[in-house]
Protein backbone atom coordinates (compact mmCIF):
# COMPACT_ATOMS: atom_id res chain seq x y z
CA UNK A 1 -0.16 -4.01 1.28
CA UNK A 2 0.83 -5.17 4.64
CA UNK A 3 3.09 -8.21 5.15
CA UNK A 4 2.80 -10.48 8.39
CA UNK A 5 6.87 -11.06 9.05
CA UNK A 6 5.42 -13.06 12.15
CA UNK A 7 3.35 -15.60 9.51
CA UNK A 8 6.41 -16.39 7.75
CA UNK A 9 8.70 -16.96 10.89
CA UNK A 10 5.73 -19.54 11.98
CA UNK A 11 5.12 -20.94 8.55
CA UNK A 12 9.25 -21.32 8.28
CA UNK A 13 9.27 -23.13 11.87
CA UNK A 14 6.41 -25.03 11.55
CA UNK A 15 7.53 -26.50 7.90
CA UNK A 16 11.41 -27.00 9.49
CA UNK A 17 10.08 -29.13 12.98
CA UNK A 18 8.01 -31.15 10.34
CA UNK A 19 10.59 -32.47 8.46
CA UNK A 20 12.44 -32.65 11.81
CA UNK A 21 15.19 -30.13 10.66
CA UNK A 22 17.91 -28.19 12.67
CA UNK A 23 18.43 -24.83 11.61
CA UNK A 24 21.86 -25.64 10.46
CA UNK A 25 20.49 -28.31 8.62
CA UNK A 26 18.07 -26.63 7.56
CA UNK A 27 20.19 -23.92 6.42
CA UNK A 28 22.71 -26.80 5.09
CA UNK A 29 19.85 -27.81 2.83
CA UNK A 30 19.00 -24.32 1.57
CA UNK A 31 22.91 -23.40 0.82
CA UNK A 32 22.39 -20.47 3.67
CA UNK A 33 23.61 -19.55 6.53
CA UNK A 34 22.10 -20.60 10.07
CA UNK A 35 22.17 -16.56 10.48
CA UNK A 36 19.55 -16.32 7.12
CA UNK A 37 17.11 -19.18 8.73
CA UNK A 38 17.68 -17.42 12.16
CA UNK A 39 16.60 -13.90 11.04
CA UNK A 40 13.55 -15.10 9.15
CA UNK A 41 12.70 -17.78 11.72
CA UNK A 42 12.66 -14.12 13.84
CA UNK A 43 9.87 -12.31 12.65
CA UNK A 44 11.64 -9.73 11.67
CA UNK A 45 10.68 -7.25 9.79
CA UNK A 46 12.47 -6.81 6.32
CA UNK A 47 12.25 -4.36 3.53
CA UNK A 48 12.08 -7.08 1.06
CA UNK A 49 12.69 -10.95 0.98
CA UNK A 50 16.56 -12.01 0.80
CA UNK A 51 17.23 -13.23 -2.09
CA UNK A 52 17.91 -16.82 -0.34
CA UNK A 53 14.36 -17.23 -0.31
CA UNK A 54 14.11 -19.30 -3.09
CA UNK A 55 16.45 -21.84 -1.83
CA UNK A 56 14.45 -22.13 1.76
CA UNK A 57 11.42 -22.71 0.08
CA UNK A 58 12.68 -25.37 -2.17
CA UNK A 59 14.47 -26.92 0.96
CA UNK A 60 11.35 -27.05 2.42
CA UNK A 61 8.98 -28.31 -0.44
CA UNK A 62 7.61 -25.10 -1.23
CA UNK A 63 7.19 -24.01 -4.60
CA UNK A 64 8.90 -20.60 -5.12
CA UNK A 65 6.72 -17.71 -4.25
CA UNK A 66 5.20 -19.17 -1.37
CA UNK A 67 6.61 -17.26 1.00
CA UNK A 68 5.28 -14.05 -0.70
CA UNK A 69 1.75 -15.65 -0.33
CA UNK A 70 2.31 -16.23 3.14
CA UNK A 71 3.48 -12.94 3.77
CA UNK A 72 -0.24 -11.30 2.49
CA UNK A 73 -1.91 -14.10 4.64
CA UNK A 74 -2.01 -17.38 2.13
CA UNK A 75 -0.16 -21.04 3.02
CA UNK A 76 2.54 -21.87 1.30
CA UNK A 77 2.33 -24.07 -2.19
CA UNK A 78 3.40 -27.79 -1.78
CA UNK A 79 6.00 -28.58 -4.37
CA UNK A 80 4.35 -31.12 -6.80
């Protein structure tokens, strides 16, 4: 199965310039590094997911595993 590194680096923009975010703050948020937002922010192709994942997607309002489903083409699951 393919994965779109470009969808995620959008998705991950897009969702950080909505909530009006830095990346340091975003990565402040998240308990990352700017270097982690940075490199998936890049497009970047990646063997697998870092494991900071998690946190970015909660720091975001995600519910975990949304950037998996963006990855195969979905939108990412609001946290409820």
């Amino acid at each position: 199965m393919d994965r779109d590194w470009n969808l995620l680096a959008d998705a991950i923009l897009a969702a950080r310039e909505e909530k009006g975010l830095t990346r340091h703050e975003l990565a402040l948020l998240a308990c990352v590094s700017p270097a982690t937002v940075q490199g998936l922010e890049s497009g970047r192709e990646l063997a697998r997911l870092p494991r900071a994942i998690e946190h970015i997607e909660e720091a975001l309002g995600w519910q975990t595993g949304s950037a998996q489903i963006i990855l195969v083409g979905g939108q990412p699951i609001p946290r409820g």
